[in-house]
Each structure stands twice: as structure tokens, then as C-alpha cells.
N, C-alpha and C. Protein backbone atom coordinates (compact mmCIF):
# COMPACT_ATOMS: atom_id res chain seq x y z
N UNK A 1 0.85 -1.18 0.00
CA UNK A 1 0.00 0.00 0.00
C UNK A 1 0.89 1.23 0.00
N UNK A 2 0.85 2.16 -0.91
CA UNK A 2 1.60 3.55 -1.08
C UNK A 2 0.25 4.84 -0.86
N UNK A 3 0.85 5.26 0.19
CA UNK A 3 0.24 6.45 0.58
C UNK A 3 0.79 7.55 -0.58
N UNK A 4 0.04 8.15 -1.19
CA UNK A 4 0.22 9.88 -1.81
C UNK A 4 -0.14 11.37 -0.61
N UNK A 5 0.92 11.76 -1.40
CA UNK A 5 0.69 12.61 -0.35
C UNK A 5 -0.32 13.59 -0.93
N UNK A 6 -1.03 14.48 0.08
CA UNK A 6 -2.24 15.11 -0.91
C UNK A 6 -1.84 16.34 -0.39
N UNK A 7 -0.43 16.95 -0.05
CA UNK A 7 0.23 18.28 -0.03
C UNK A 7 -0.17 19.26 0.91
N UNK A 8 -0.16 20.43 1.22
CA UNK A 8 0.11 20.99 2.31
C UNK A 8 -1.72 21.70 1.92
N UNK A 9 -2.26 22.41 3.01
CA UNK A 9 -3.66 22.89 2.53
C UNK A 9 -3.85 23.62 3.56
N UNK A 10 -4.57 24.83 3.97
CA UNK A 10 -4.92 25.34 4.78
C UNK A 10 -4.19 26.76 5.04
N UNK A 11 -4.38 27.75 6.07
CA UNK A 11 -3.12 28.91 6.35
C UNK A 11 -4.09 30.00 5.81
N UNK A 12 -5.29 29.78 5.68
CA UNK A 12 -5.50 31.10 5.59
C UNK A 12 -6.52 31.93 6.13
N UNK A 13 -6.01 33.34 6.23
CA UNK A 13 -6.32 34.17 7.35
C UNK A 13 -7.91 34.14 8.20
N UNK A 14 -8.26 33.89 9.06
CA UNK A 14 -9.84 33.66 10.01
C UNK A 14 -9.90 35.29 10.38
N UNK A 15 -9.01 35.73 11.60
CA UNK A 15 -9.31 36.47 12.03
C UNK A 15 -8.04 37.78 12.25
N UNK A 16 -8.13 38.43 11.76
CA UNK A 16 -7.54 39.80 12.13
C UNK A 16 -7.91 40.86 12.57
N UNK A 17 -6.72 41.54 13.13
CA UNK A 17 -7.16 42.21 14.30
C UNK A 17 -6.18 43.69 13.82
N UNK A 18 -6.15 44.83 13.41
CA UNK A 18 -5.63 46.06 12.47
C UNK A 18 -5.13 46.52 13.73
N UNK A 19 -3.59 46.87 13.04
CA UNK A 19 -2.45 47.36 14.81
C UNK A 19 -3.27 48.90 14.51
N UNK A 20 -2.85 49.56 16.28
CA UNK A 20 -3.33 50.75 16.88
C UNK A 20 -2.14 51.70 16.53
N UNK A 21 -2.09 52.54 15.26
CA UNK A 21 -0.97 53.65 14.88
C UNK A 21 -0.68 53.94 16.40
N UNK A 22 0.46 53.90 17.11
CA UNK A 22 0.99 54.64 18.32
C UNK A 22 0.79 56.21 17.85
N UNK A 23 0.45 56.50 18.63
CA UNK A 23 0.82 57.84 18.83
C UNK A 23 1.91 58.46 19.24
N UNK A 24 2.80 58.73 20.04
CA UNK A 24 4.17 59.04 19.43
C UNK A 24 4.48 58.93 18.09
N UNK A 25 4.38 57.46 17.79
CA UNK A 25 4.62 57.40 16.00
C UNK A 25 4.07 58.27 15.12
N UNK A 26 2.56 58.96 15.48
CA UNK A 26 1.92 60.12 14.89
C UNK A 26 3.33 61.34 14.95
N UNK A 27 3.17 61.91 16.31
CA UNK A 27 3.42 62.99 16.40
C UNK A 27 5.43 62.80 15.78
N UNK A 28 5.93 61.43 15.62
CA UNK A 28 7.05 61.84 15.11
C UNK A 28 7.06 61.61 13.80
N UNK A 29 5.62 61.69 12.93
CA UNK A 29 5.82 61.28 11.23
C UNK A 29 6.37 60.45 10.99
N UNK A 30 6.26 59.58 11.82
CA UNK A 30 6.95 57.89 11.39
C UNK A 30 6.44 56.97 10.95
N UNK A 31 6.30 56.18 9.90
CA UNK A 31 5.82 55.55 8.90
C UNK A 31 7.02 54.33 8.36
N UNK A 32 6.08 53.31 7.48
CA UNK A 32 7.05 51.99 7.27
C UNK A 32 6.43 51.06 7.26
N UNK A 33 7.61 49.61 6.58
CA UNK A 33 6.95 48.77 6.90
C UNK A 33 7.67 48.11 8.25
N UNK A 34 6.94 46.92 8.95
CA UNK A 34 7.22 46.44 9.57
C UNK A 34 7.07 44.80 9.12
N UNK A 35 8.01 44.07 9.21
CA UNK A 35 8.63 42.74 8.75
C UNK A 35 8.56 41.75 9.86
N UNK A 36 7.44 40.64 10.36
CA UNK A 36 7.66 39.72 10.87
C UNK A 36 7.17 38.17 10.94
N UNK A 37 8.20 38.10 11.76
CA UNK A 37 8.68 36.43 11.45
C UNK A 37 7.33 35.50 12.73
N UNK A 38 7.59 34.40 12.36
CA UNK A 38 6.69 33.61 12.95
C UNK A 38 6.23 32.09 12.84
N UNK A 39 5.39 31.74 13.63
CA UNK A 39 4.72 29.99 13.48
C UNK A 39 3.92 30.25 13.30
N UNK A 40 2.66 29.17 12.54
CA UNK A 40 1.62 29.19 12.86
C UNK A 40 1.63 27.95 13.11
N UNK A 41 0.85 27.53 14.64
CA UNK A 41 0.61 26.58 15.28
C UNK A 41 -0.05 25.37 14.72
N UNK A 42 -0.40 24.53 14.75
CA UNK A 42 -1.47 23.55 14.41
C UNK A 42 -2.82 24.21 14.69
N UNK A 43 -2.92 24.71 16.13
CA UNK A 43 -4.13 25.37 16.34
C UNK A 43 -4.94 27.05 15.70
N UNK A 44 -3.59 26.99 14.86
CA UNK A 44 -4.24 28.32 14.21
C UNK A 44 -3.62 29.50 14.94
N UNK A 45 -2.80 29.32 15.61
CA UNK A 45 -2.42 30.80 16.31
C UNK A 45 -1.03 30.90 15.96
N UNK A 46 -1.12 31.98 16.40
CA UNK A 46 0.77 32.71 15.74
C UNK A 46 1.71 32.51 17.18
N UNK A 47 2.90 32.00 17.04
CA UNK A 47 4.00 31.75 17.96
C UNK A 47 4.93 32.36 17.60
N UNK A 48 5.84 32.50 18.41
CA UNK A 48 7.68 32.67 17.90
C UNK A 48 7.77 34.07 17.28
N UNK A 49 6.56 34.78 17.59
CA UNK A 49 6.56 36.28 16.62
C UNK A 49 7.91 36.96 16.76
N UNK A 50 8.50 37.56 16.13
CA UNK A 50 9.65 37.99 15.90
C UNK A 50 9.99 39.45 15.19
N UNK A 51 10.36 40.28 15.35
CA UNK A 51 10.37 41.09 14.15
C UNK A 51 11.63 41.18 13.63
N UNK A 52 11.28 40.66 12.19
CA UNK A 52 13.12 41.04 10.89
C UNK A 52 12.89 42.16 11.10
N UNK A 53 12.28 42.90 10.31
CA UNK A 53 12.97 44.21 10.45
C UNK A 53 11.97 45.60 10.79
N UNK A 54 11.79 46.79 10.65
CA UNK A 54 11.14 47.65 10.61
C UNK A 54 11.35 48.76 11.81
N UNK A 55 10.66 49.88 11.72
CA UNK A 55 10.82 50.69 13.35
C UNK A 55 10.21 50.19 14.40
N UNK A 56 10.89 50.32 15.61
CA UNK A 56 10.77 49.87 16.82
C UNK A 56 9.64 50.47 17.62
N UNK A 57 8.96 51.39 17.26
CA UNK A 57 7.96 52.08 17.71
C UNK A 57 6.74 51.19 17.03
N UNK A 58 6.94 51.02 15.58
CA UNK A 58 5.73 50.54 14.85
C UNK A 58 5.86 48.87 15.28
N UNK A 59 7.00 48.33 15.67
CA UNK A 59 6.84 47.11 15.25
C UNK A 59 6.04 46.72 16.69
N UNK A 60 6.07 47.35 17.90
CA UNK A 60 5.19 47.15 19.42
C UNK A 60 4.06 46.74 18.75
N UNK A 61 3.17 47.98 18.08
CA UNK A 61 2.01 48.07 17.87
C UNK A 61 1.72 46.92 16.51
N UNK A 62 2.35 46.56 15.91
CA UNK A 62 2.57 45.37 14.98
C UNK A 62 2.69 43.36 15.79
N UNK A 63 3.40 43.76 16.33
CA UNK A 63 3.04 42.36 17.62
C UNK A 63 2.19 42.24 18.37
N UNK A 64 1.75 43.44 18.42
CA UNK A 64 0.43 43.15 19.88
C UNK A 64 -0.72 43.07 18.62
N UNK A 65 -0.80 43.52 17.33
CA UNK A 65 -2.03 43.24 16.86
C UNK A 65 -2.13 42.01 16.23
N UNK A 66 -0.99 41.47 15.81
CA UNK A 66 -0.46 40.17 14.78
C UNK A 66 -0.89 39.00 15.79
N UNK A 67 -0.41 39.19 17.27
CA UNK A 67 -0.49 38.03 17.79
C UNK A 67 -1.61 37.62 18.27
N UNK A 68 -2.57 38.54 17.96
CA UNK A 68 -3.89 38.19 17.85
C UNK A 68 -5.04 37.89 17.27
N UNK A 69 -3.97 37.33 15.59
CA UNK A 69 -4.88 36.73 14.44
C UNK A 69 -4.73 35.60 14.63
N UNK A 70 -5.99 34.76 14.04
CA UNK A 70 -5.91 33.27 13.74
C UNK A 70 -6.32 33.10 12.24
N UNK A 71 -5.29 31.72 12.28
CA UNK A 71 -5.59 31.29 10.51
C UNK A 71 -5.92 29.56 10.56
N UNK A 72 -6.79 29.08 9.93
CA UNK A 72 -6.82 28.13 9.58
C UNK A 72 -5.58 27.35 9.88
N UNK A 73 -5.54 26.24 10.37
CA UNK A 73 -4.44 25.36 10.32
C UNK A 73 -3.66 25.19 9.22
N UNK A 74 -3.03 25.11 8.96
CA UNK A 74 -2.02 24.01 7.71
C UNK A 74 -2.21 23.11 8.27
N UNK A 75 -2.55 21.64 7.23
CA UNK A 75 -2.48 20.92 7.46
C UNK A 75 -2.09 19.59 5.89
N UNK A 76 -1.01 18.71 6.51
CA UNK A 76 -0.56 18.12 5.52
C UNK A 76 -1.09 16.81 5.38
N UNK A 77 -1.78 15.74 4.53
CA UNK A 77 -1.94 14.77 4.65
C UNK A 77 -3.42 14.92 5.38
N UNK A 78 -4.34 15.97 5.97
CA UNK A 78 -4.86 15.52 6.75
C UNK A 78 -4.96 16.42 8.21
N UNK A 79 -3.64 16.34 8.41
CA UNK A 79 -2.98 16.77 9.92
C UNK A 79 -2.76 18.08 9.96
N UNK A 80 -2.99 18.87 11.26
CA UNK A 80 -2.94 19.68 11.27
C UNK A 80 -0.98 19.85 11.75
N UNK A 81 -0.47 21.10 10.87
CA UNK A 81 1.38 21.10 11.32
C UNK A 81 1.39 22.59 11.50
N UNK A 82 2.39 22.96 12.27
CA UNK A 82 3.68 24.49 12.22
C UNK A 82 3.56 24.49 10.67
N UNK A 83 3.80 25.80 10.92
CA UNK A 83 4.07 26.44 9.20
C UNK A 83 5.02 27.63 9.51
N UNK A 84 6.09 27.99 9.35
CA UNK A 84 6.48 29.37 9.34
C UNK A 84 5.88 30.17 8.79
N UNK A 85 6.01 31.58 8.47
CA UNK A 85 5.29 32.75 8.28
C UNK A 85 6.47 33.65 8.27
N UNK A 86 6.05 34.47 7.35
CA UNK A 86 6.56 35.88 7.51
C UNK A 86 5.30 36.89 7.32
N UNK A 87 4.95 38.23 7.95
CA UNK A 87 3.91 39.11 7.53
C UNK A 87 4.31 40.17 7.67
N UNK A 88 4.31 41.36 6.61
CA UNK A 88 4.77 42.36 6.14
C UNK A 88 3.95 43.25 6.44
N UNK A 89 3.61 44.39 7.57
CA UNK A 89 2.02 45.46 7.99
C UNK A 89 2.96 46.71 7.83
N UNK A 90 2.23 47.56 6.50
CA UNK A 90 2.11 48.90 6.24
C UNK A 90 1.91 49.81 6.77
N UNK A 91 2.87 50.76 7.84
CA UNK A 91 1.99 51.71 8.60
C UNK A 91 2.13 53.09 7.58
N UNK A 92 1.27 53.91 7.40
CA UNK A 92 1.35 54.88 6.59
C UNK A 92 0.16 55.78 7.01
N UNK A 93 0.93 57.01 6.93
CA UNK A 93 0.33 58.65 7.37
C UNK A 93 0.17 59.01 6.47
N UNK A 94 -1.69 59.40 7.01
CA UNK A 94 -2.74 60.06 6.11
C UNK A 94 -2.41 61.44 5.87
């Protein structure tokens, strides 16, 4: 008996949650992107959040809103697995 594999499926976005522009970041015209790294769990939630790169003011308000999305599992074969992630959030003054 040969199992096929029926490939990776799932990962995409349920619930998001839009980061809170800091204020300081207002009043210093600071804008960007912010670059981060991550898991997504079996259960759909984000782990290991990280930030590659971006400003340090934006990227606060970028983790506290990120780590409070859920996505669909990945799941391979069936099973729900970890998936890395990267997510890229635009802050930009109106």
C-alpha cells in the first residue's frame, strides 16, 4: 500500500485584528513597513513572533495586533502542522 501525499492545505487568514498607529509614532511622522517572522501553530495561532525588520515604535504596535490573528491550520496529509510565516504590515500617514 503507497500512501500519496495530498500536499500541504490550509493557512488562511480567520481572524484579524488592524495594529493601533501609536501615537508618538503620529506625532514623530513615522511611517514603514514592519517585517515579521513567525509559526503558525497547528491550532491556528501565531508563535515565535519575531520582528526582521522595521521601526521599533511601529513594530510594538505590529506584535500586539499580529499576535492576535488566527488562521486556519495548515495541514498536511490531513494533519494539522507548524508552518512558518513571515507578515509584512504597512503603517502609513494620512
Amino acid at each position: 500500500f503507497v500512501r500519496l501525499s495530498q500536499g500541504v492545505s490550509g493557512g488562511t487568514l480567520e481572524y484579524q485584528v488592524n495594529p493601533i498607529y501609536p501615537n508618538a509614532a503620529i506625532m514623530q511622522r513615522r511611517q514603514g513597513r514592519v517585517t515579521l517572522d513567525g509559526v503558525i501553530a497547528e491550532d491556528g495561532r501565531l508563535h515565535d513572533l519575531k520582528v526582521a525588520n522595521g521601526d521599533s515604535l511601529l513594530a510594538r504596535a505590529a506584535i500586539h495586533a499580529v499576535s492576535q490573528w488566527r488562521y486556519e491550520p495548515y495541514r498536511l496529509n490531513g494533519e494539522p502542522i507548524r508552518r512558518a510565516t513571515t507578515i509584512t504590515l504597512i503603517f502609513k500617514l494620512p
